[in-house]
C-alpha atoms as a PDB file:
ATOM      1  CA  UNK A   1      80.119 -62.355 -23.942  1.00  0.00           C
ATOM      2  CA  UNK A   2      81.222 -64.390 -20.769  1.00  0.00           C
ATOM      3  CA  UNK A   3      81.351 -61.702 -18.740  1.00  0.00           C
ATOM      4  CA  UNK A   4      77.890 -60.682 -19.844  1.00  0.00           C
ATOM      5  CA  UNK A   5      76.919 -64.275 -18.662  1.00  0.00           C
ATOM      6  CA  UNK A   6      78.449 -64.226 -15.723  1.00  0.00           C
ATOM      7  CA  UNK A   7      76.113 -60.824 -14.661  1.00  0.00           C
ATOM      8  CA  UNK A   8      73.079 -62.445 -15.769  1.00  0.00           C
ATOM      9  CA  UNK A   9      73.670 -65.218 -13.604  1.00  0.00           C
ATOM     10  CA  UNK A  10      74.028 -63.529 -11.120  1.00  0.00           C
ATOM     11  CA  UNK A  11      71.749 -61.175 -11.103  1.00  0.00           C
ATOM     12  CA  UNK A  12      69.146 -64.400 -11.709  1.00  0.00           C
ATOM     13  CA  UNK A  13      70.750 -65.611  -8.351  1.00  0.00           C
ATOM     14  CA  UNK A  14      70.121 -63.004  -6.426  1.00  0.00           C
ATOM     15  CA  UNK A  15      66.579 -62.462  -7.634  1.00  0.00           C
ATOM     16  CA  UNK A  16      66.231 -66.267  -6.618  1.00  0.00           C
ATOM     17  CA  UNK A  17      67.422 -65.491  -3.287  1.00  0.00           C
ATOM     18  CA  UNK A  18      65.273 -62.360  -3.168  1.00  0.00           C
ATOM     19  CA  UNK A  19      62.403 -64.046  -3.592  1.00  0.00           C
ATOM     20  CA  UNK A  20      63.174 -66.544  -0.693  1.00  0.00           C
ATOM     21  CA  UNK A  21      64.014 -64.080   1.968  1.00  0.00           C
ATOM     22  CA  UNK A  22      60.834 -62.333   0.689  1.00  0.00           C
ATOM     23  CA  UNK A  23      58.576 -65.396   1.088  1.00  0.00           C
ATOM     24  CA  UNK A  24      59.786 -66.327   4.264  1.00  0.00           C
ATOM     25  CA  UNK A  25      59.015 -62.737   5.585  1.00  0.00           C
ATOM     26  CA  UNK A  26      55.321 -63.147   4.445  1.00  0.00           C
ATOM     27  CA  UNK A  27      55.067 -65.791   6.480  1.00  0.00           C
ATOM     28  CA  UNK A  28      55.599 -64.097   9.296  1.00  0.00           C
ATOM     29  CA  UNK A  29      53.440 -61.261  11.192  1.00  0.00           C
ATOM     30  CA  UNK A  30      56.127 -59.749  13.216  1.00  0.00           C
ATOM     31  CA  UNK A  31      57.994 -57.339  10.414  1.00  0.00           C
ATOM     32  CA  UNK A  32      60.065 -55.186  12.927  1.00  0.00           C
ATOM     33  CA  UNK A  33      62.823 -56.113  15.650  1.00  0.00           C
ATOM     34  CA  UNK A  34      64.570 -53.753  18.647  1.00  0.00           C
ATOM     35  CA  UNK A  35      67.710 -54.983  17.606  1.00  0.00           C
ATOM     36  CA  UNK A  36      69.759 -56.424  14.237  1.00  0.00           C
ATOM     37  CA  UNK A  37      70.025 -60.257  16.008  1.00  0.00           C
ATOM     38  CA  UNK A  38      66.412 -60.296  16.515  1.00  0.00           C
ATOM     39  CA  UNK A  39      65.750 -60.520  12.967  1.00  0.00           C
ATOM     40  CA  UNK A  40      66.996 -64.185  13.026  1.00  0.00           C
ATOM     41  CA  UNK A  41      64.817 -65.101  15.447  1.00  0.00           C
ATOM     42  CA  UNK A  42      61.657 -62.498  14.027  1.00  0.00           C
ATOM     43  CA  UNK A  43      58.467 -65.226  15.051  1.00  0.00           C
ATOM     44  CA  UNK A  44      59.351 -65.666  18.665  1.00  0.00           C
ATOM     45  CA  UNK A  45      61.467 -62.952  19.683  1.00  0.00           C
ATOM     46  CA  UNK A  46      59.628 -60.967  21.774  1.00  0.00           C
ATOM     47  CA  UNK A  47      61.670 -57.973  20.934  1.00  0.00           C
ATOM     48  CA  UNK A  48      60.109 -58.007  17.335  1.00  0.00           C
ATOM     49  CA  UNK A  49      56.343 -57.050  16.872  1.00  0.00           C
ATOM     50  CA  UNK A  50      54.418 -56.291  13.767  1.00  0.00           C
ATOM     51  CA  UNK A  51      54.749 -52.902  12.349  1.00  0.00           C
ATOM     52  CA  UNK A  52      51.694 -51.313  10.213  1.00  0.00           C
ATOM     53  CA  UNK A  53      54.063 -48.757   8.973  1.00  0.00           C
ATOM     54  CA  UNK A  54      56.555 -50.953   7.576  1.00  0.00           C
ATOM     55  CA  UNK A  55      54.775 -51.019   3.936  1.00  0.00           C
ATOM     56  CA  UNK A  56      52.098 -48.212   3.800  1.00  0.00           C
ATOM     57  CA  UNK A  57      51.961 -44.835   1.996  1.00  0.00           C
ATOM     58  CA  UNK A  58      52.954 -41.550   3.959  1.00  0.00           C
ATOM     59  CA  UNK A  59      48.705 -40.489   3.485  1.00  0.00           C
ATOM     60  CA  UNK A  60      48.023 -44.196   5.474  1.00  0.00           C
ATOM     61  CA  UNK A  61      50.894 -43.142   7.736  1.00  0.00           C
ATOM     62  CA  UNK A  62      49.513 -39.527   8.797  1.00  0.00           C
ATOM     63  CA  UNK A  63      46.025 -40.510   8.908  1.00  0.00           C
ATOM     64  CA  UNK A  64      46.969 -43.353  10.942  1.00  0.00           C
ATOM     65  CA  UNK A  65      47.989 -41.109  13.581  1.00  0.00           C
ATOM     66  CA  UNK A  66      45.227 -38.524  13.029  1.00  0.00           C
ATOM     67  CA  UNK A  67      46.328 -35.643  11.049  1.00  0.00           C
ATOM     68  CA  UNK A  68      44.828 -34.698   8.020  1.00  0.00           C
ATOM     69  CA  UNK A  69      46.769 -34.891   4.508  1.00  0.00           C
ATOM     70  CA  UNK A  70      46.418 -33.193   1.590  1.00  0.00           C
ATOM     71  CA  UNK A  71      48.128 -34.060  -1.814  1.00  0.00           C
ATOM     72  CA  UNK A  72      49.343 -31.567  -4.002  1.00  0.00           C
ATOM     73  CA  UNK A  73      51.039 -32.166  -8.037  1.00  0.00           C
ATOM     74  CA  UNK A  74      53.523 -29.755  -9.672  1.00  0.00           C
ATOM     75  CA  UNK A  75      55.090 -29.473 -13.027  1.00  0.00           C
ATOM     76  CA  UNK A  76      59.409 -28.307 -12.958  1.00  0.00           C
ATOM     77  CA  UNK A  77      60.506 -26.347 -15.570  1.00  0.00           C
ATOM     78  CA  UNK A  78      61.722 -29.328 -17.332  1.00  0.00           C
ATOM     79  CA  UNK A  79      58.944 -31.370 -17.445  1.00  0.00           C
ATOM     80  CA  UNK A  80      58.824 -33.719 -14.549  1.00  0.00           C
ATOM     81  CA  UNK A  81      55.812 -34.354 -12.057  1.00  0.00           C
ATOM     82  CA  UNK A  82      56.306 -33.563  -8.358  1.00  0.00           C
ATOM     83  CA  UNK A  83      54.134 -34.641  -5.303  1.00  0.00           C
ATOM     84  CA  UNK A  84      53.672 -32.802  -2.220  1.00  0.00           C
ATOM     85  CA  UNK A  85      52.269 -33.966   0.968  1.00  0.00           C
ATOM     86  CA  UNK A  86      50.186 -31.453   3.334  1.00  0.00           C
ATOM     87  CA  UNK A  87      49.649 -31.828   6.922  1.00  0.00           C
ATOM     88  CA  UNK A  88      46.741 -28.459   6.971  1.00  0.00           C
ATOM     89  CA  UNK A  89      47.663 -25.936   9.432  1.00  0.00           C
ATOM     90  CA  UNK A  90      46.140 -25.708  12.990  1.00  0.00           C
ATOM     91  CA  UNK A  91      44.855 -22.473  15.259  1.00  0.00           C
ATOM     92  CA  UNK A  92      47.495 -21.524  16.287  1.00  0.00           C
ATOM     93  CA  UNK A  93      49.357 -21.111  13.264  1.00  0.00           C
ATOM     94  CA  UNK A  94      53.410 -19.808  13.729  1.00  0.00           C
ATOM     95  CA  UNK A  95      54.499 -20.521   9.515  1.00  0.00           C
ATOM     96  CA  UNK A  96      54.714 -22.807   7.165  1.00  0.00           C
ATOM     97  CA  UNK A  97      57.532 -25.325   7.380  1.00  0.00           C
ATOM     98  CA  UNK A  98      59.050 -27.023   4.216  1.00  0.00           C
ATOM     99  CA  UNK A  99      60.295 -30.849   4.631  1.00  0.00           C
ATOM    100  CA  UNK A 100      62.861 -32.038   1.793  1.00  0.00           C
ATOM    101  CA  UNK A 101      63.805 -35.819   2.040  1.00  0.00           C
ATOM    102  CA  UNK A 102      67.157 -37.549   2.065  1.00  0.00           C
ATOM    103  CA  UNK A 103      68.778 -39.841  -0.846  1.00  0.00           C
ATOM    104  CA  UNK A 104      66.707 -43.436  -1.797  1.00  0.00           C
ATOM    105  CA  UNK A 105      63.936 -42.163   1.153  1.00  0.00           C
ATOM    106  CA  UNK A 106      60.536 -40.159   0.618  1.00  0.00           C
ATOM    107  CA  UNK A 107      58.180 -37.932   2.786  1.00  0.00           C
ATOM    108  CA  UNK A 108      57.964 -41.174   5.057  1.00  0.00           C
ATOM    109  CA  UNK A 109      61.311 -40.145   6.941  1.00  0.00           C
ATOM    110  CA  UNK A 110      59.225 -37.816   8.577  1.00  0.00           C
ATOM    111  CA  UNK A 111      56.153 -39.471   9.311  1.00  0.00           C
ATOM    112  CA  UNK A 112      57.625 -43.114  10.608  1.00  0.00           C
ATOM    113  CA  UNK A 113      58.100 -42.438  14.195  1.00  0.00           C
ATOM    114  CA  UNK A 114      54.592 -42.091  15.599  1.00  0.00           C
ATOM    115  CA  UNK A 115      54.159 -39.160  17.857  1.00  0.00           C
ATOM    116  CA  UNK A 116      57.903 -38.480  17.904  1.00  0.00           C
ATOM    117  CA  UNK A 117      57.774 -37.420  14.391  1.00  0.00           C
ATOM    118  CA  UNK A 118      59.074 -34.548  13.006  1.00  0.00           C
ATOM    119  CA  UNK A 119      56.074 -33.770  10.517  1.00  0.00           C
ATOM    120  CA  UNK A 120      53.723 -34.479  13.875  1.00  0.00           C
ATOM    121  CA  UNK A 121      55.369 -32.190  16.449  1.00  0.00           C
ATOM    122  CA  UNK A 122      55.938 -29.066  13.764  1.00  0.00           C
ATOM    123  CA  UNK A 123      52.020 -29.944  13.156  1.00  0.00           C
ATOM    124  CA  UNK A 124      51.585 -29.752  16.834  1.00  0.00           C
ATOM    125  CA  UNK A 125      53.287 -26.912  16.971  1.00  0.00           C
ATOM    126  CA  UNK A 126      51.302 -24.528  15.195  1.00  0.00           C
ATOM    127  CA  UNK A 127      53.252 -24.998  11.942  1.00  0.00           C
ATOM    128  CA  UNK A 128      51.861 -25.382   8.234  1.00  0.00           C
ATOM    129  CA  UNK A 129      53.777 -28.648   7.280  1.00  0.00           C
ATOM    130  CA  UNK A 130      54.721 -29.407   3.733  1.00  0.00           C
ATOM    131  CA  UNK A 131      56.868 -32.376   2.473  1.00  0.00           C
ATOM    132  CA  UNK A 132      58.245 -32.525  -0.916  1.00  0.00           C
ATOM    133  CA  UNK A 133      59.536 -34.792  -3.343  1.00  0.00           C
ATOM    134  CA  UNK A 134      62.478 -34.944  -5.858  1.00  0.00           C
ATOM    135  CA  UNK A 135      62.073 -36.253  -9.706  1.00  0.00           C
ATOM    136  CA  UNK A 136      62.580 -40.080  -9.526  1.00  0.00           C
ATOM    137  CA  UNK A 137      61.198 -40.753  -6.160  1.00  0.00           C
ATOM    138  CA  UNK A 138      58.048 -43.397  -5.349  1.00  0.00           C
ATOM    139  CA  UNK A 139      55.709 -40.580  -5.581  1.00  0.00           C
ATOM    140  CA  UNK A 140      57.129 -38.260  -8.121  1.00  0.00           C
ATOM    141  CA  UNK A 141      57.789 -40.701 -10.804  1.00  0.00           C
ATOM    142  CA  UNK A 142      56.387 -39.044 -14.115  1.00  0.00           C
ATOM    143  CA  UNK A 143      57.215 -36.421 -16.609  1.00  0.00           C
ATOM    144  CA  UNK A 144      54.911 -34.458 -18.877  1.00  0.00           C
ATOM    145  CA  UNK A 145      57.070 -36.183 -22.511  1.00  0.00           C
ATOM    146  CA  UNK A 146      59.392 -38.554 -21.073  1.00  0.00           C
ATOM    147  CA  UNK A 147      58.735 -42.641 -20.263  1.00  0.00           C
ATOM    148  CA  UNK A 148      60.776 -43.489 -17.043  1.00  0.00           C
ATOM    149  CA  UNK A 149      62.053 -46.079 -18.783  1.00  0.00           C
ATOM    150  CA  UNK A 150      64.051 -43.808 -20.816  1.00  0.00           C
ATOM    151  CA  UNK A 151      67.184 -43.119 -20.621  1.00  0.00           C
ATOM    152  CA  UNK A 152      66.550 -39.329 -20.911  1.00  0.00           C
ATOM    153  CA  UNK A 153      63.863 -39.118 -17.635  1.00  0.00           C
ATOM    154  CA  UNK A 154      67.159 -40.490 -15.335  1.00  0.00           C
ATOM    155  CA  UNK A 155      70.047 -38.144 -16.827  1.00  0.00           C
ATOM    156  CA  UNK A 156      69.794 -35.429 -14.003  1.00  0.00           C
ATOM    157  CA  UNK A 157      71.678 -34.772 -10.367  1.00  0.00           C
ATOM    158  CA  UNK A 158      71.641 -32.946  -7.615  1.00  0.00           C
ATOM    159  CA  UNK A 159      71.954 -29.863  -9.557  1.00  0.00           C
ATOM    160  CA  UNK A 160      68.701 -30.756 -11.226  1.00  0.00           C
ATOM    161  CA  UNK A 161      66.897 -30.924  -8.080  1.00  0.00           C
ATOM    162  CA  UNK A 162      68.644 -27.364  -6.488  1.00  0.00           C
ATOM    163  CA  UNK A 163      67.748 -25.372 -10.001  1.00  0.00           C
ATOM    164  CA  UNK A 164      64.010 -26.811 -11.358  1.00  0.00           C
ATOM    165  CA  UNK A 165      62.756 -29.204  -8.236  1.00  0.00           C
ATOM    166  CA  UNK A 166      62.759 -27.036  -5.258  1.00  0.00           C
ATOM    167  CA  UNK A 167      61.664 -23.841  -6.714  1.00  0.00           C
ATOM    168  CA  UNK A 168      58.990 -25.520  -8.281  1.00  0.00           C
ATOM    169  CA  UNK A 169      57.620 -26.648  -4.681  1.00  0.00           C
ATOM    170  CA  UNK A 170      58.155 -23.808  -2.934  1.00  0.00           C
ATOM    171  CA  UNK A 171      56.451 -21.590  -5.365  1.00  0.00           C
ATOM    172  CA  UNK A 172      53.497 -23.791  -4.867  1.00  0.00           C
ATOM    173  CA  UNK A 173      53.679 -24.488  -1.377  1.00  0.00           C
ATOM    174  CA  UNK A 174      53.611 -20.250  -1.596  1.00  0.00           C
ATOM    175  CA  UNK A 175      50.453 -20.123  -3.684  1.00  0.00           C
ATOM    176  CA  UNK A 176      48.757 -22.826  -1.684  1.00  0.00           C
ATOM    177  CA  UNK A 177      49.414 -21.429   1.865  1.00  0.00           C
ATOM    178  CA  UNK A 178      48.035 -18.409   1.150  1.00  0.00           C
ATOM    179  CA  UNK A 179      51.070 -16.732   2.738  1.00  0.00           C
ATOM    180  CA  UNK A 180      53.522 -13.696   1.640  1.00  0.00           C
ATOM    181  CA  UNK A 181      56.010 -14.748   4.323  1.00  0.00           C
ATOM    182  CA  UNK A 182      58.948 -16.565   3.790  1.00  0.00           C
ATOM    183  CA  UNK A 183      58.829 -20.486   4.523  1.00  0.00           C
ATOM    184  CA  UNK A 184      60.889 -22.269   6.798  1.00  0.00           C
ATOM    185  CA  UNK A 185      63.068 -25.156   4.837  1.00  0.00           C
ATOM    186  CA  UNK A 186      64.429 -28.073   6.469  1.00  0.00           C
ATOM    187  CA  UNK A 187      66.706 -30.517   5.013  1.00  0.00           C
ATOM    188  CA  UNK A 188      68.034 -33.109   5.381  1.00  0.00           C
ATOM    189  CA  UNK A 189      71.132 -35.080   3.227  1.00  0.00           C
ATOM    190  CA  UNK A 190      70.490 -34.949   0.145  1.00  0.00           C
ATOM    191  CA  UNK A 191      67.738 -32.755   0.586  1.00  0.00           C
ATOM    192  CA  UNK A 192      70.940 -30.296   1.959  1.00  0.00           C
ATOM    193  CA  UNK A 193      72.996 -30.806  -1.035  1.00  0.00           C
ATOM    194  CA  UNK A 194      70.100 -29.472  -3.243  1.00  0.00           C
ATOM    195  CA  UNK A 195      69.454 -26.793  -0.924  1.00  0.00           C
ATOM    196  CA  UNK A 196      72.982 -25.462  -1.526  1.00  0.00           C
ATOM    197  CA  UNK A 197      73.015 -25.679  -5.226  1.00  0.00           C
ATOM    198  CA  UNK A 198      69.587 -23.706  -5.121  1.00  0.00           C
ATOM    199  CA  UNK A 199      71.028 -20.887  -2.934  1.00  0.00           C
ATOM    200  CA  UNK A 200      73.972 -20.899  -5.137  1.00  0.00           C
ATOM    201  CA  UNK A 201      72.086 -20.525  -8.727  1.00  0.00           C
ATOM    202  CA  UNK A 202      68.874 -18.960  -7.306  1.00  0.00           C
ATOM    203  CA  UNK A 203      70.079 -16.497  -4.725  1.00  0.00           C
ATOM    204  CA  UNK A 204      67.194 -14.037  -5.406  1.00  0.00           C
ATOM    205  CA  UNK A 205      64.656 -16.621  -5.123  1.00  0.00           C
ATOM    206  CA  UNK A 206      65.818 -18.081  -2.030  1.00  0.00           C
ATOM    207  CA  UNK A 207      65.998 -14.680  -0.320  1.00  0.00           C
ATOM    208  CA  UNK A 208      62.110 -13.955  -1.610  1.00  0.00           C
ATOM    209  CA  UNK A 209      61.230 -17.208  -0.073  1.00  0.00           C
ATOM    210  CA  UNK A 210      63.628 -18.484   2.556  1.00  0.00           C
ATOM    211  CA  UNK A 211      63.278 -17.544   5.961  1.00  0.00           C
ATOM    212  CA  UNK A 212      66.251 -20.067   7.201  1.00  0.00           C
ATOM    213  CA  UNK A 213      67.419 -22.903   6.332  1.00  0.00           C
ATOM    214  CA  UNK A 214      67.754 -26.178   8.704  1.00  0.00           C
ATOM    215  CA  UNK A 215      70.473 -28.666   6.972  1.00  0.00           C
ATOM    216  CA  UNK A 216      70.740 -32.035   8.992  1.00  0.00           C
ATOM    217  CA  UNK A 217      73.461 -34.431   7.981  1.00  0.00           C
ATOM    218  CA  UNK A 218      74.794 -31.422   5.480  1.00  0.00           C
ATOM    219  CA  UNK A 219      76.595 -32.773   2.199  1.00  0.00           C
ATOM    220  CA  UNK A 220      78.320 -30.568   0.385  1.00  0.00           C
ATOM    221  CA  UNK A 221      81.752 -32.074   0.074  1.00  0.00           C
ATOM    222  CA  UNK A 222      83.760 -35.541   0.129  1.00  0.00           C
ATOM    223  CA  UNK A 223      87.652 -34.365   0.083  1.00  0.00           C
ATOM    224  CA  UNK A 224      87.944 -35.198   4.013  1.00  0.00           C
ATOM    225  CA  UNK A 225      85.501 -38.299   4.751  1.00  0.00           C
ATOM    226  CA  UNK A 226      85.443 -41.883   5.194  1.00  0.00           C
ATOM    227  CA  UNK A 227      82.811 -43.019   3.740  1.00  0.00           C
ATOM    228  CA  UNK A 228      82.304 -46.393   1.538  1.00  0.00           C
ATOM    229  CA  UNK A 229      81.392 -44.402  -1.185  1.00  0.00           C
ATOM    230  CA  UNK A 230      84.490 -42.048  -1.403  1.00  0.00           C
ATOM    231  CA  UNK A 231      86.974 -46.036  -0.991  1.00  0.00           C
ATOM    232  CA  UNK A 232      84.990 -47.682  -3.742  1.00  0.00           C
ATOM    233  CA  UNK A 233      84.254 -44.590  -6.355  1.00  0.00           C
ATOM    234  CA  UNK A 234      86.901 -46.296  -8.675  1.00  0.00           C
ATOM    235  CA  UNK A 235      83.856 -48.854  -9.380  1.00  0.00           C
ATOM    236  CA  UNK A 236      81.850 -45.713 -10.954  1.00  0.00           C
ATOM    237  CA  UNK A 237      82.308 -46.528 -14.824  1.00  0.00           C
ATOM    238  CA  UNK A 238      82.372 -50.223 -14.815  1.00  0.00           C
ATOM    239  CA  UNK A 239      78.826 -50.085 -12.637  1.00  0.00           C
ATOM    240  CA  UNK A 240      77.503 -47.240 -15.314  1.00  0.00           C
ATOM    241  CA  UNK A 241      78.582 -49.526 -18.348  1.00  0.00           C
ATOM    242  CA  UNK A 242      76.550 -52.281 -16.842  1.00  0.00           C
ATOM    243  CA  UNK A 243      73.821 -50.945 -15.825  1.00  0.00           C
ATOM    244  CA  UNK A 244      73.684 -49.220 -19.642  1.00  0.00           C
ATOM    245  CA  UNK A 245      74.098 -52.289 -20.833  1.00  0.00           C
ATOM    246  CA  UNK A 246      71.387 -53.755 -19.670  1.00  0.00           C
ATOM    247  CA  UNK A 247      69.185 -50.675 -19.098  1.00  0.00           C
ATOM    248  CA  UNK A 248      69.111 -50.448 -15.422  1.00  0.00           C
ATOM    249  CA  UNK A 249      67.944 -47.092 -14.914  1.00  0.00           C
ATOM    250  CA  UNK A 250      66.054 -47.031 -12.042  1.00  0.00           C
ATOM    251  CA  UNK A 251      67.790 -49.629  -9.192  1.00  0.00           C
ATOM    252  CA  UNK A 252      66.180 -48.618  -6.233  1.00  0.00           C
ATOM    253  CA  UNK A 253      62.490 -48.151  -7.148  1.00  0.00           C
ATOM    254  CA  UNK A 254      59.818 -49.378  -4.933  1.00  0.00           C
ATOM    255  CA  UNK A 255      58.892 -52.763  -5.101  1.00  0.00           C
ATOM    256  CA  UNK A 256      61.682 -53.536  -7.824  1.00  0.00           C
ATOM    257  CA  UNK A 257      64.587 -56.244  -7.512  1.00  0.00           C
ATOM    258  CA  UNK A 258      66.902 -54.009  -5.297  1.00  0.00           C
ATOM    259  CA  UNK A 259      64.114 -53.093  -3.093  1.00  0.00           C
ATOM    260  CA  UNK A 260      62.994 -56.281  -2.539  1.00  0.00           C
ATOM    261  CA  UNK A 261      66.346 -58.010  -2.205  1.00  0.00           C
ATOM    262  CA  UNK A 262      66.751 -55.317   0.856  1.00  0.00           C
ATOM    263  CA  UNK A 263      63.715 -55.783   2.317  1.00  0.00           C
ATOM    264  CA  UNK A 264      63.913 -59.829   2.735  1.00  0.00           C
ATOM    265  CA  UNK A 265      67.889 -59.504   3.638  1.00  0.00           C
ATOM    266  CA  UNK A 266      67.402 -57.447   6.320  1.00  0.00           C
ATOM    267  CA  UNK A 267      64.947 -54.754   8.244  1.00  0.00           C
ATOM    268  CA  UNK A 268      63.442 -51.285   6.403  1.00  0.00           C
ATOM    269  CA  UNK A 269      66.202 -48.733   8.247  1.00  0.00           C
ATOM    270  CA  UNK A 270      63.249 -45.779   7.902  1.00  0.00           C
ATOM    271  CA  UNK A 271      60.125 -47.820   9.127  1.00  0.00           C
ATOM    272  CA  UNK A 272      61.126 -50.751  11.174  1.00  0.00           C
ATOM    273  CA  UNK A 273      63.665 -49.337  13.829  1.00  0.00           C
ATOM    274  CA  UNK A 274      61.811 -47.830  16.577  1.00  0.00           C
ATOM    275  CA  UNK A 275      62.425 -44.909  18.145  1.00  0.00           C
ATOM    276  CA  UNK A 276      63.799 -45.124  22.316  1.00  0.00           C
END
């Protein structure tokens, strides 16, 4: 019982905290800074500047920047509601590109850079340009039976995504671009680590459909890295028991405590850092 106090009060203080770093950045117009130092200094250094990216949709994004978007809505095997982003294909038309996000990010990654985007110069390019979504995201956050409040909409991984989530979009990314030849696919992160377990339980679909695949920042494995993750993995159980306790299933939604705590802590890594 005390150490359930102890969390609560804690939790309370950082969602105090939160909500002061989150004031204090409403208050201000400049939302983005060159460099990390900046931030302390966000109203009057002139290496900060306001931002328009920083809290709109990936639609507000591309039109912003004057491509046209289309939105698209499929149904996995198992029930749960995906959302694809379109950026129509030009003249000259070379294939149709498939764009597969990274862990805790969305379609944005590759709309966020202004004319140095990747969804922008593939567009440019002649390419078809699709951007998809894994179950859980901001924009692909329903299911056909299950609440997402439920514990039963969160119990899935990465082999989840490889098996019902990207076959699902690239079947309708198929359909939709009116095209019999296979699709380019480019990863990246976690968007590689699905990739993998798709080729590895869905060979035959992924040589129908697959022309290549591009894998940036591939994850596969952990045996031989360095990361935080890998030093601290012996706080697995004790973080799962808490956050069962107190039914956190979803920590990193938009707009929820986590987000928010980020956001006034420190700058948006995906929006606000601009690119030299």
């Amino acid at each position: 019982m005390h150490r359930c106090c102890l969390i609560t009060l804690l939790c309370l203080q950082l969602e105090l905290q939160s909500c002061a770093f989150g004031y204090y950045r409403q208050k201000t117009r400049n939302n983005v800074c060159k460099n990390f130092k900046d931030y302390n200094y966000i109203d009057t250094s002139p290496n900060c500047w306001y931002n328009p990216d920083v809290d709109a949709t990936v639609p507000e994004m591309i039109n912003r920047n004057n491509y046209p978007v289309e939105r698209y809505q499929v149904a996995t095997a198992d029930g749960y509601i995906l959302t694809l982003f379109r950026i129509p294909k030009k003249e000259s038309n070379k294939g149709v590109v498939y764009l597969q996000h990274p862990l805790t990010a969305a379609a944005n990654v590759w709309v966020d850079k202004g004319n140095k985007s990747l969804a922008f110069l593939l567009s440019d390019a002649g390419y078809d340009v699709w951007m998809g979504h894994f179950r859980g995201t901001i924009y692909s956050s329903k299911h056909l039976r299950l609440p997402t409040t439920s514990n039963a909409y969160w119990n899935h991984s990465f082999h989840e995504m490889g098996m019902y989530d990207l076959p699902a979009q690239i079947d309708l990314v198929k359909k939709y671009s009116h095209t019999s030849d296979k699709i380019y696919y480019v990863g990246h992160s976690m968007g590689t680590t699905a990739a993998f377990i798709y080729n590895a339980l869905l060979p035959k679909h992924a040589e129908k459909n697959i022309k290549v695949f591009v894998e940036m920042a591939p994850t596969a494995f952990l045996g031989n890295s360095n990361i935080l993750m890998q030093h601290i993995a012996f706080l697995r159980q004790p973080i799962v028991d808490i956050c069962e306790q107190f039914n956190f299933m979803n920590l990193f939604n938009h707009n929820g405590f986590f987000h928010n705590f980020a956001k006034g802590m420190g700058p948006n890594y995906g929006n606000q850092m601009p690119v030299s």
